[in-house]
PDB file of N, CA and C in Angstrom:
ATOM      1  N   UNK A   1       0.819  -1.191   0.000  1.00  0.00           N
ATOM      2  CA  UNK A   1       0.000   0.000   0.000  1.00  0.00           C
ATOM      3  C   UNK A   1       0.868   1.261   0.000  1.00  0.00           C
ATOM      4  N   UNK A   2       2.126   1.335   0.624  1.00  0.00           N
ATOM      5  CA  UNK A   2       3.069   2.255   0.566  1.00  0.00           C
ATOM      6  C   UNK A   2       3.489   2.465  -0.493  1.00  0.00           C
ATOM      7  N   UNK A   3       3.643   1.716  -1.459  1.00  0.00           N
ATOM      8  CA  UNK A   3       4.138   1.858  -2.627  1.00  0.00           C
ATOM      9  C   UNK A   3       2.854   3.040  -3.644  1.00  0.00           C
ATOM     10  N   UNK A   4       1.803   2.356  -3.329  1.00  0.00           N
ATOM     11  CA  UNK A   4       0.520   2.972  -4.206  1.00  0.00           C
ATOM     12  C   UNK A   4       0.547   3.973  -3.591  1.00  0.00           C
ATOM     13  N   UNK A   5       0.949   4.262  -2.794  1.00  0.00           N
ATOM     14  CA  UNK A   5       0.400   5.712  -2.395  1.00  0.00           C
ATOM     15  C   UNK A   5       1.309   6.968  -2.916  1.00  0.00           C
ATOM     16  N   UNK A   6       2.467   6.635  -2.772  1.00  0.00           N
ATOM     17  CA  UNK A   6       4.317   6.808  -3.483  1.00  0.00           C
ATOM     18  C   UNK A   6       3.675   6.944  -4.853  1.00  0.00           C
ATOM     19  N   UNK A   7       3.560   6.183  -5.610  1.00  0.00           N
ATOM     20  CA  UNK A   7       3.867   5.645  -7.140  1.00  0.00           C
ATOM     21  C   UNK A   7       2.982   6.368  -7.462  1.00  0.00           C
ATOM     22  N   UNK A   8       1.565   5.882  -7.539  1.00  0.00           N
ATOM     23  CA  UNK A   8       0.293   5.836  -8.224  1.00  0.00           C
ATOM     24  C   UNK A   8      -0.276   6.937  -7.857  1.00  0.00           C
ATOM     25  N   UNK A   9      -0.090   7.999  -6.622  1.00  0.00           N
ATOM     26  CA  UNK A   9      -0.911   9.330  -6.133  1.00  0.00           C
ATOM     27  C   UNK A   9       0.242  10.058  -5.875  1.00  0.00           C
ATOM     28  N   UNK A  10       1.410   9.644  -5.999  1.00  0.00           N
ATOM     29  CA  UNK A  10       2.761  10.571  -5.923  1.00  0.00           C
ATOM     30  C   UNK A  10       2.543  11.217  -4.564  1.00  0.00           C
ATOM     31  N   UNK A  11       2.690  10.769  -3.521  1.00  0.00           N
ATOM     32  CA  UNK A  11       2.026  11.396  -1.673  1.00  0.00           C
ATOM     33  C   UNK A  11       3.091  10.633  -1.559  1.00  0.00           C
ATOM     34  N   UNK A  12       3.240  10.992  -0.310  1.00  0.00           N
ATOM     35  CA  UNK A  12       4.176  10.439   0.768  1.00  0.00           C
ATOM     36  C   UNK A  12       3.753   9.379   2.159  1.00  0.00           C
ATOM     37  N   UNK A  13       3.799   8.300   1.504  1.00  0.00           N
ATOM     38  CA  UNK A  13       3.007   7.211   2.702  1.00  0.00           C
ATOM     39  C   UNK A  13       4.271   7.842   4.324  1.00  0.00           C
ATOM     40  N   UNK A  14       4.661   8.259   4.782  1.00  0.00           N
ATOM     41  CA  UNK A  14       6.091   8.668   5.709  1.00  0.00           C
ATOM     42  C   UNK A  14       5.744  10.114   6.132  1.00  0.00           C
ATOM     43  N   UNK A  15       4.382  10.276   5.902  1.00  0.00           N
ATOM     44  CA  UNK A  15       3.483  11.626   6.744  1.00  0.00           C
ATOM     45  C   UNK A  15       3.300  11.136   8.073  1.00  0.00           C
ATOM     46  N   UNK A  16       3.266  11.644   9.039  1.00  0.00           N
ATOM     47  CA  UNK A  16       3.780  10.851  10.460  1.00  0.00           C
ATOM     48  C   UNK A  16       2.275  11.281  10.819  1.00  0.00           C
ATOM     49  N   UNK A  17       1.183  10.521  11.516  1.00  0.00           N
ATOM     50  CA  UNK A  17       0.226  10.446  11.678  1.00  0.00           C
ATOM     51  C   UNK A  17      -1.076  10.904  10.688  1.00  0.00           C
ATOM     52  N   UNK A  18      -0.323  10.695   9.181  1.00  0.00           N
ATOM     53  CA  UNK A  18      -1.614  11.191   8.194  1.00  0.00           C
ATOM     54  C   UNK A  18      -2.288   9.655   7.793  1.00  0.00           C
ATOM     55  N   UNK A  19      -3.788   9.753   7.583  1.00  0.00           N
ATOM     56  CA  UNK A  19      -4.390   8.085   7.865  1.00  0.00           C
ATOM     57  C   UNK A  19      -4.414   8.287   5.896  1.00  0.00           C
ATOM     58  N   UNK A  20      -4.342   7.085   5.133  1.00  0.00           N
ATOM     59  CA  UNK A  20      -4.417   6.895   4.138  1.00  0.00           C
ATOM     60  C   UNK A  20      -5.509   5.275   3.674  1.00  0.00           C
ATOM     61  N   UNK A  21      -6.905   5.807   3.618  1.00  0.00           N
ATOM     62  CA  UNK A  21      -7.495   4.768   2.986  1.00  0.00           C
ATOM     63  C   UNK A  21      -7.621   4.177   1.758  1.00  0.00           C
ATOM     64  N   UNK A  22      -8.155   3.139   1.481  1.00  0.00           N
ATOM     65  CA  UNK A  22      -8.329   2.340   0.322  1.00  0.00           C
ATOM     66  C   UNK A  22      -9.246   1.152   0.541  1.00  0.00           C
ATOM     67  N   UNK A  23     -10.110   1.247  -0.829  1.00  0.00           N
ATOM     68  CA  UNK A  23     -11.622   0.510  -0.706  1.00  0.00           C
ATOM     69  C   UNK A  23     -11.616   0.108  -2.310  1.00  0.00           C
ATOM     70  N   UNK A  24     -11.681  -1.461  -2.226  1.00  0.00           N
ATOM     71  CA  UNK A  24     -11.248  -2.395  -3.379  1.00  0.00           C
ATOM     72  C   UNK A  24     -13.078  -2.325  -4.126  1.00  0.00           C
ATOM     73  N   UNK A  25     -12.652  -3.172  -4.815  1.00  0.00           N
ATOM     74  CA  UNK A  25     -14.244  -3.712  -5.678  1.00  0.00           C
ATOM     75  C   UNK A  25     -15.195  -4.042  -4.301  1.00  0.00           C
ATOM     76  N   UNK A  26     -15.410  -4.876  -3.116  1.00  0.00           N
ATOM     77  CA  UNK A  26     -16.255  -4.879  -2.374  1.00  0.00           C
ATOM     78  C   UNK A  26     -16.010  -3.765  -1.529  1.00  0.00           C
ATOM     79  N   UNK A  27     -16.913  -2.656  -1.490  1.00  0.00           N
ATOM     80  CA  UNK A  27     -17.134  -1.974  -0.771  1.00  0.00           C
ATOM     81  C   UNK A  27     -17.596  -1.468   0.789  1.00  0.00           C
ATOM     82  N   UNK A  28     -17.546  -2.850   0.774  1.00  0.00           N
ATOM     83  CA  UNK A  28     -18.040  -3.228   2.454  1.00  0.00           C
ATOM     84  C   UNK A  28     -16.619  -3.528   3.545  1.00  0.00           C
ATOM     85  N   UNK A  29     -15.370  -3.122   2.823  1.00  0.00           N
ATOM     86  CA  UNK A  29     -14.264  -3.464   3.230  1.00  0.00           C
ATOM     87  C   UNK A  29     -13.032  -2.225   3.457  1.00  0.00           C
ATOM     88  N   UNK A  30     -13.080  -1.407   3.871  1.00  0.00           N
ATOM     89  CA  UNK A  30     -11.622  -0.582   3.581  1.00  0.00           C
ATOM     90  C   UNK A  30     -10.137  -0.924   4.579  1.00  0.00           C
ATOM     91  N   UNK A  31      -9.451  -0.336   4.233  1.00  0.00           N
ATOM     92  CA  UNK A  31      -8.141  -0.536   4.709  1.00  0.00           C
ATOM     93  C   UNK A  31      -7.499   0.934   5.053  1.00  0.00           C
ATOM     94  N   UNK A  32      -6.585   1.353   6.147  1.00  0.00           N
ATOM     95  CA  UNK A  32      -5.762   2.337   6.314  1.00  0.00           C
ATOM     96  C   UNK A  32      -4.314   2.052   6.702  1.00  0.00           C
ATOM     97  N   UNK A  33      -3.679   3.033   6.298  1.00  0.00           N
ATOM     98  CA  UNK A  33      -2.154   2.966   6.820  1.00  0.00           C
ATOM     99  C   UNK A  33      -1.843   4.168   7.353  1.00  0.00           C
ATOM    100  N   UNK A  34      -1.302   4.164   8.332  1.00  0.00           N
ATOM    101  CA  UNK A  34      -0.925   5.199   8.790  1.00  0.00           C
ATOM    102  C   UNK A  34       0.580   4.883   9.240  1.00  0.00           C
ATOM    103  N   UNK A  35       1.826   5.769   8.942  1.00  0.00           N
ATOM    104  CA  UNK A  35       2.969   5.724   9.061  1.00  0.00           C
ATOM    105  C   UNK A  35       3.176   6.845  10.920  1.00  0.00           C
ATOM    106  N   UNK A  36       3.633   6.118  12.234  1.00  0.00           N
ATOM    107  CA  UNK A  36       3.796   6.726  13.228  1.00  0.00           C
ATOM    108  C   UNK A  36       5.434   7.100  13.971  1.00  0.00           C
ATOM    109  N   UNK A  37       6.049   7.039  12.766  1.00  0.00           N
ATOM    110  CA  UNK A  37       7.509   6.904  13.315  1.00  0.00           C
ATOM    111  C   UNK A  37       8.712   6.062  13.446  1.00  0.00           C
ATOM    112  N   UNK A  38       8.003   4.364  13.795  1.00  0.00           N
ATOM    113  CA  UNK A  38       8.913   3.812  13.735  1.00  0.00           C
ATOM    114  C   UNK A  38       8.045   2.383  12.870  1.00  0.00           C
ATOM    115  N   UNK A  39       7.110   2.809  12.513  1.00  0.00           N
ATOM    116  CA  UNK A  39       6.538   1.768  11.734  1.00  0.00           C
ATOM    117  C   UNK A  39       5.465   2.029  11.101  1.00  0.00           C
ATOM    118  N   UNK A  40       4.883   1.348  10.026  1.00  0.00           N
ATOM    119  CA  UNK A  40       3.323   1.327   9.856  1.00  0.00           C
ATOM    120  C   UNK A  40       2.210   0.576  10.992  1.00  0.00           C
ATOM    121  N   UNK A  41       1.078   1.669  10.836  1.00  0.00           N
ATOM    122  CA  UNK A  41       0.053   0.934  11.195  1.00  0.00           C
ATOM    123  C   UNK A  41      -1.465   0.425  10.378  1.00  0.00           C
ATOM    124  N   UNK A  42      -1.622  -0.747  10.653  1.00  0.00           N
ATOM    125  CA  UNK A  42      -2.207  -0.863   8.943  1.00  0.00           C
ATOM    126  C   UNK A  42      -3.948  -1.724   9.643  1.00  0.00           C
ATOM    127  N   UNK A  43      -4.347  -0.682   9.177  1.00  0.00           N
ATOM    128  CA  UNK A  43      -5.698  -1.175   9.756  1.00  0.00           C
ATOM    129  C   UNK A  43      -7.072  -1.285   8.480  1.00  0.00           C
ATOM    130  N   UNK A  44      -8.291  -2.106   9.084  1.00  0.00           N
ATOM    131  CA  UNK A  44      -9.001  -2.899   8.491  1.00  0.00           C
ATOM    132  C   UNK A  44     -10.235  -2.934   8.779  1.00  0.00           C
ATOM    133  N   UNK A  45     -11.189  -2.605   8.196  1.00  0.00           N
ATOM    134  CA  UNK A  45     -12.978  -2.621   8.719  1.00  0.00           C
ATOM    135  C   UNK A  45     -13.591  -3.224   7.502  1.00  0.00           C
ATOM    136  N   UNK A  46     -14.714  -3.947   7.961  1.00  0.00           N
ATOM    137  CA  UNK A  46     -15.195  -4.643   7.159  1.00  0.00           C
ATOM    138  C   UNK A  46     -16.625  -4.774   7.926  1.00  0.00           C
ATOM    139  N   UNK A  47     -17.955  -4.308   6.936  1.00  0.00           N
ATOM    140  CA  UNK A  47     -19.018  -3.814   7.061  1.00  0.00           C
ATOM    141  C   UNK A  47     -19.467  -5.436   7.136  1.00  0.00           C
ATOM    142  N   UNK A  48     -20.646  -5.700   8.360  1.00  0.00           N
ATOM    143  CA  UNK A  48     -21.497  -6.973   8.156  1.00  0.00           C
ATOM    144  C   UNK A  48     -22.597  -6.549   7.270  1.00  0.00           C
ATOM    145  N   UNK A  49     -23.052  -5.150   7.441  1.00  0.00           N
ATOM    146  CA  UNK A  49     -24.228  -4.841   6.419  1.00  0.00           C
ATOM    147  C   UNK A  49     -23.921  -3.225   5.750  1.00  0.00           C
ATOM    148  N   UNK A  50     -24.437  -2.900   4.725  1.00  0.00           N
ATOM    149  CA  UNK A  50     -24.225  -1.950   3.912  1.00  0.00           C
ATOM    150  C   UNK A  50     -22.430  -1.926   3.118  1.00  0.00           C
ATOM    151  N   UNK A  51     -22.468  -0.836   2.609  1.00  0.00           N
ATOM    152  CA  UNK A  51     -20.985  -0.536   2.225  1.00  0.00           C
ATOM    153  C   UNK A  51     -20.397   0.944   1.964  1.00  0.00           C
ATOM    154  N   UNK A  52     -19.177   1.075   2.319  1.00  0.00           N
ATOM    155  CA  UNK A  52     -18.988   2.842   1.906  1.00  0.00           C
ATOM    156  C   UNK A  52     -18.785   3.472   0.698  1.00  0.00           C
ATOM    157  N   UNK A  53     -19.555   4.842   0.901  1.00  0.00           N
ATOM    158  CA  UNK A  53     -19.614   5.121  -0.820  1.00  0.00           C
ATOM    159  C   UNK A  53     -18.240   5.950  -0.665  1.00  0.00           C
ATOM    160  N   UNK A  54     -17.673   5.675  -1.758  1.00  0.00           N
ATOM    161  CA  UNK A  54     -16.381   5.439  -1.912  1.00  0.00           C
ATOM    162  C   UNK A  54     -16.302   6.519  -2.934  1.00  0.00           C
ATOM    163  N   UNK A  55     -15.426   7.045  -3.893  1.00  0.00           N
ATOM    164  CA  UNK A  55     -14.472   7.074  -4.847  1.00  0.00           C
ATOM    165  C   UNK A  55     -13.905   5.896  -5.824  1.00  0.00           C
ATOM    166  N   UNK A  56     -14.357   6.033  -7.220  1.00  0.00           N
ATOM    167  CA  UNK A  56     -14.114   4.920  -7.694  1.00  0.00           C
ATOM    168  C   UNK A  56     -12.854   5.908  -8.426  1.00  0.00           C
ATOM    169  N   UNK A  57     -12.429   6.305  -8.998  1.00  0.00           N
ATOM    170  CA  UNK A  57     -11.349   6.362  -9.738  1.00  0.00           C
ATOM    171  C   UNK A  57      -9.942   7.179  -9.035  1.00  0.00           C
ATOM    172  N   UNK A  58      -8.956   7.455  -9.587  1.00  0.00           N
ATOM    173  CA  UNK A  58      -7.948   8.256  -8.844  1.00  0.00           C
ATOM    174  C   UNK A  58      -8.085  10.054  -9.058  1.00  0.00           C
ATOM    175  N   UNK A  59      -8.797  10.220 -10.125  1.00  0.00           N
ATOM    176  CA  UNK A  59      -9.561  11.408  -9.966  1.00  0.00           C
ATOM    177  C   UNK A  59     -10.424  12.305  -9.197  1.00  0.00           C
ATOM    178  N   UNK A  60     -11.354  11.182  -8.643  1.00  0.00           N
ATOM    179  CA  UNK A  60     -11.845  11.406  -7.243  1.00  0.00           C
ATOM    180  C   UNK A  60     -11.318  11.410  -6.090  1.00  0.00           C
ATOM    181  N   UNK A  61     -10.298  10.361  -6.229  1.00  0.00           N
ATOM    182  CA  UNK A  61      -9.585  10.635  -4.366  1.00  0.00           C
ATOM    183  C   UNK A  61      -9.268  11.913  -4.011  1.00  0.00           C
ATOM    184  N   UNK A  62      -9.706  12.142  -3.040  1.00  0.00           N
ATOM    185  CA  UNK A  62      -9.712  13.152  -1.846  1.00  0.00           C
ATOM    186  C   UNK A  62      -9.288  13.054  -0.329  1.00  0.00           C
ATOM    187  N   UNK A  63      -8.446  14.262  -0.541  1.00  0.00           N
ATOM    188  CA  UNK A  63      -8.209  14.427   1.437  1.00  0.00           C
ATOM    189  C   UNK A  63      -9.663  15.313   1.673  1.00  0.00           C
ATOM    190  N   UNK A  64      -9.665  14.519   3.168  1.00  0.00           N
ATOM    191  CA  UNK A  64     -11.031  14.459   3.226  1.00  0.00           C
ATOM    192  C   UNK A  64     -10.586  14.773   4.818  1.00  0.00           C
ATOM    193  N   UNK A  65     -11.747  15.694   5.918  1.00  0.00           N
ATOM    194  CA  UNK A  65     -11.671  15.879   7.029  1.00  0.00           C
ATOM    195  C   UNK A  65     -12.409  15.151   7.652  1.00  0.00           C
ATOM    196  N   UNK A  66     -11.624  15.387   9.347  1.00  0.00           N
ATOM    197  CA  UNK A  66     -11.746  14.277  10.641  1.00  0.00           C
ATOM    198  C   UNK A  66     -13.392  14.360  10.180  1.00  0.00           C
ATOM    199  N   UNK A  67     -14.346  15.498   9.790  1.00  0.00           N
ATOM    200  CA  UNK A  67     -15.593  15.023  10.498  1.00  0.00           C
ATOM    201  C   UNK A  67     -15.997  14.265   9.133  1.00  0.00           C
ATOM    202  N   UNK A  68     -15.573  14.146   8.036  1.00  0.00           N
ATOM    203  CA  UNK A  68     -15.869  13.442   6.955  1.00  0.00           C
ATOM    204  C   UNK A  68     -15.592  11.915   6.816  1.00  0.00           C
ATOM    205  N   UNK A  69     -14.063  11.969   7.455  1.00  0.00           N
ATOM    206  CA  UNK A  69     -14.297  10.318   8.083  1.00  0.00           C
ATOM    207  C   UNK A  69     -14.970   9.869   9.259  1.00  0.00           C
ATOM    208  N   UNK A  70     -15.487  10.493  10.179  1.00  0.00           N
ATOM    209  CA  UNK A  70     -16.351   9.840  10.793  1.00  0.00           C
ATOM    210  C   UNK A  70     -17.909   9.915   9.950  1.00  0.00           C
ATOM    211  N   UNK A  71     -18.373  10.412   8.937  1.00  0.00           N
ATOM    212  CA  UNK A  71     -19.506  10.144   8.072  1.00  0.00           C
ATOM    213  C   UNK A  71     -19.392   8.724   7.531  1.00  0.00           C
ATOM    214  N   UNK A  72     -18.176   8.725   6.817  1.00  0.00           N
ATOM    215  CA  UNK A  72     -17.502   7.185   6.404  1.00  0.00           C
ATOM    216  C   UNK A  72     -17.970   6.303   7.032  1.00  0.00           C
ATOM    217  N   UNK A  73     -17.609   6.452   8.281  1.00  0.00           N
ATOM    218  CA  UNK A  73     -17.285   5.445   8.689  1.00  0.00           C
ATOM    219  C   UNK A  73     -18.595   5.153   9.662  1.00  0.00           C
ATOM    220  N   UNK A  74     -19.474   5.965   9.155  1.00  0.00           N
ATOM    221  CA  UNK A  74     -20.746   5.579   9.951  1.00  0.00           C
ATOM    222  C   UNK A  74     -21.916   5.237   8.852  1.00  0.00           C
ATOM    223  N   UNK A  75     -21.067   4.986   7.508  1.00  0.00           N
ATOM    224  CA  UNK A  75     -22.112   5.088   6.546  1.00  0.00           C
ATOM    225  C   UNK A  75     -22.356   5.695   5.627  1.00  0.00           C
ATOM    226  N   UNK A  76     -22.135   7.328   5.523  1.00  0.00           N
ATOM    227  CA  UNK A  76     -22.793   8.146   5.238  1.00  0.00           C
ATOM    228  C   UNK A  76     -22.188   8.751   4.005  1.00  0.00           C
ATOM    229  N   UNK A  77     -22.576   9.243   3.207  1.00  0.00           N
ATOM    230  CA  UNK A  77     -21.393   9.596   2.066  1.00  0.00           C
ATOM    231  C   UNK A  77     -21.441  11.009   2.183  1.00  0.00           C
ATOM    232  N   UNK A  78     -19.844  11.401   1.946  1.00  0.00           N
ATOM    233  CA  UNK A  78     -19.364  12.559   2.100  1.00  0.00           C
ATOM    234  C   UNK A  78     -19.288  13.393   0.645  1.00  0.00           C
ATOM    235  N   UNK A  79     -19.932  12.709  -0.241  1.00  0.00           N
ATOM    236  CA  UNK A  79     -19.864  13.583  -1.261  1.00  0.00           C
ATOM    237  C   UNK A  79     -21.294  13.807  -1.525  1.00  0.00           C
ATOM    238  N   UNK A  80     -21.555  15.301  -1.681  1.00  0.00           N
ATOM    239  CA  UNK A  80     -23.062  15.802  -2.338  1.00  0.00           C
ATOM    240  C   UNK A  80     -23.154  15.099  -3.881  1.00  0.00           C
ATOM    241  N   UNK A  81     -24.426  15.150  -3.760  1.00  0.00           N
ATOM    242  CA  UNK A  81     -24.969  14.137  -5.364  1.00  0.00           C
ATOM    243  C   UNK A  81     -25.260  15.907  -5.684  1.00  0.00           C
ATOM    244  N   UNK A  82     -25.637  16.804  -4.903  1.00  0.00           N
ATOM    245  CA  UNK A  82     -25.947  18.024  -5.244  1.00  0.00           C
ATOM    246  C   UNK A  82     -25.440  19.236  -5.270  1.00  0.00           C
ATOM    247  N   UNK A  83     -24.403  19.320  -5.029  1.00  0.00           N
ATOM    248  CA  UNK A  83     -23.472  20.265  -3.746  1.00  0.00           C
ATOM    249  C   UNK A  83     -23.903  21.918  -4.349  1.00  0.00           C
ATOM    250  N   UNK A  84     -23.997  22.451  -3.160  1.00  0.00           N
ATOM    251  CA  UNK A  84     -24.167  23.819  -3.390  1.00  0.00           C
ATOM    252  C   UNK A  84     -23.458  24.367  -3.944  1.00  0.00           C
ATOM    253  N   UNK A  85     -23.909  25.443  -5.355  1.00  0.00           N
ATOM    254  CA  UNK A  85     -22.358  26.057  -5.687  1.00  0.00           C
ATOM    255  C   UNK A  85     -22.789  27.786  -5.478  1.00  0.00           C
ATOM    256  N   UNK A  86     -21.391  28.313  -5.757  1.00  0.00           N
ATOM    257  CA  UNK A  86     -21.505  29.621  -6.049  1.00  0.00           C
ATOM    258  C   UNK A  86     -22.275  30.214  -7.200  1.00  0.00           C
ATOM    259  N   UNK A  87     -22.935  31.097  -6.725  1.00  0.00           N
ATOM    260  CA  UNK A  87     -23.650  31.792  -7.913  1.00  0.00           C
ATOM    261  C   UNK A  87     -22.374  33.172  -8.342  1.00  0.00           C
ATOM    262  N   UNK A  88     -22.507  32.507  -9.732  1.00  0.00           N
ATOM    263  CA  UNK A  88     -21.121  33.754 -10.382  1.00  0.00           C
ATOM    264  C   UNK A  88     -22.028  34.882 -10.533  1.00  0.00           C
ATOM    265  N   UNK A  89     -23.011  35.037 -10.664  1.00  0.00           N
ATOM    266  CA  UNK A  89     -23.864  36.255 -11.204  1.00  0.00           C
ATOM    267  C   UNK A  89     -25.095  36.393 -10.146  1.00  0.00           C
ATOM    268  N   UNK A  90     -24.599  37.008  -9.007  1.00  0.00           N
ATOM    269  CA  UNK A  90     -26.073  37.149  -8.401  1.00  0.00           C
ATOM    270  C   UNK A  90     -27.297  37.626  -9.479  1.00  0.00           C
ATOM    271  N   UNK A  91     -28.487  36.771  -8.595  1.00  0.00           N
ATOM    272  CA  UNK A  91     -30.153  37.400  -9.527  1.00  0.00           C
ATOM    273  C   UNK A  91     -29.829  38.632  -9.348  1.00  0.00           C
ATOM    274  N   UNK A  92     -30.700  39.298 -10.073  1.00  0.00           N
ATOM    275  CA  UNK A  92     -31.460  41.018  -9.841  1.00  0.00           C
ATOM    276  C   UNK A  92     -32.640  40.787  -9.334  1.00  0.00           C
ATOM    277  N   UNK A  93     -32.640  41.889  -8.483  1.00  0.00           N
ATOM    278  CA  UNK A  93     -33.426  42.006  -7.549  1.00  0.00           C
ATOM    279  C   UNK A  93     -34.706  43.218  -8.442  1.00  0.00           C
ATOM    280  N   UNK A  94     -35.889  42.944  -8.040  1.00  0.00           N
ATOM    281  CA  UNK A  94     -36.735  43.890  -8.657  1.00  0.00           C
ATOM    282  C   UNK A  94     -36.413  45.376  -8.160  1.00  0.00           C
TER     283      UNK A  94
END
């Protein structure tokens, strides 16, 4: 996983407490690594029911915040199907 993260997203798996996930074809499964100094720590969840909505390509991966992984990881997906945007041109007002 150190390597993919190096190679394939050009990051630095050797960020000293930065968590780095990954979620294969079953989605009911992810994995993290986190590098603490004198080693990896490489951890593992695996859903009995539902699965996390994920990021399917490397285009989508995102650093994503503490309160966004706890959405994750409760289920919930952190990406809007709708997301609010900026209006470049406010309306006129009568």
């Amino acid at each position: 996983m150190a390597s993919t993260i190096k190679f394939q997203f050009n990051l630095d798996p050797f960020q000293k407490y930065v968590l780095f996930l990954f979620c294969g074809k079953r989605t009911d499964r992810i994995k993290g690594l986190v590098w603490e100094g004198d080693g990896f720590l490489l951890l593992y969840k695996r859903l009995n029911i539902g699965a996390f909505s994920w990021p399917r390509t490397k285009e989508e991966a995102m650093e994503i915040t503490p309160e966004q992984f706890q959405m994750l990881m409760h289920g919930l997906s952190i990406v809007a199907k709708h997301p609010i945007e900026e209006l470049k041109d406010p309306p006129k007002t009568m």
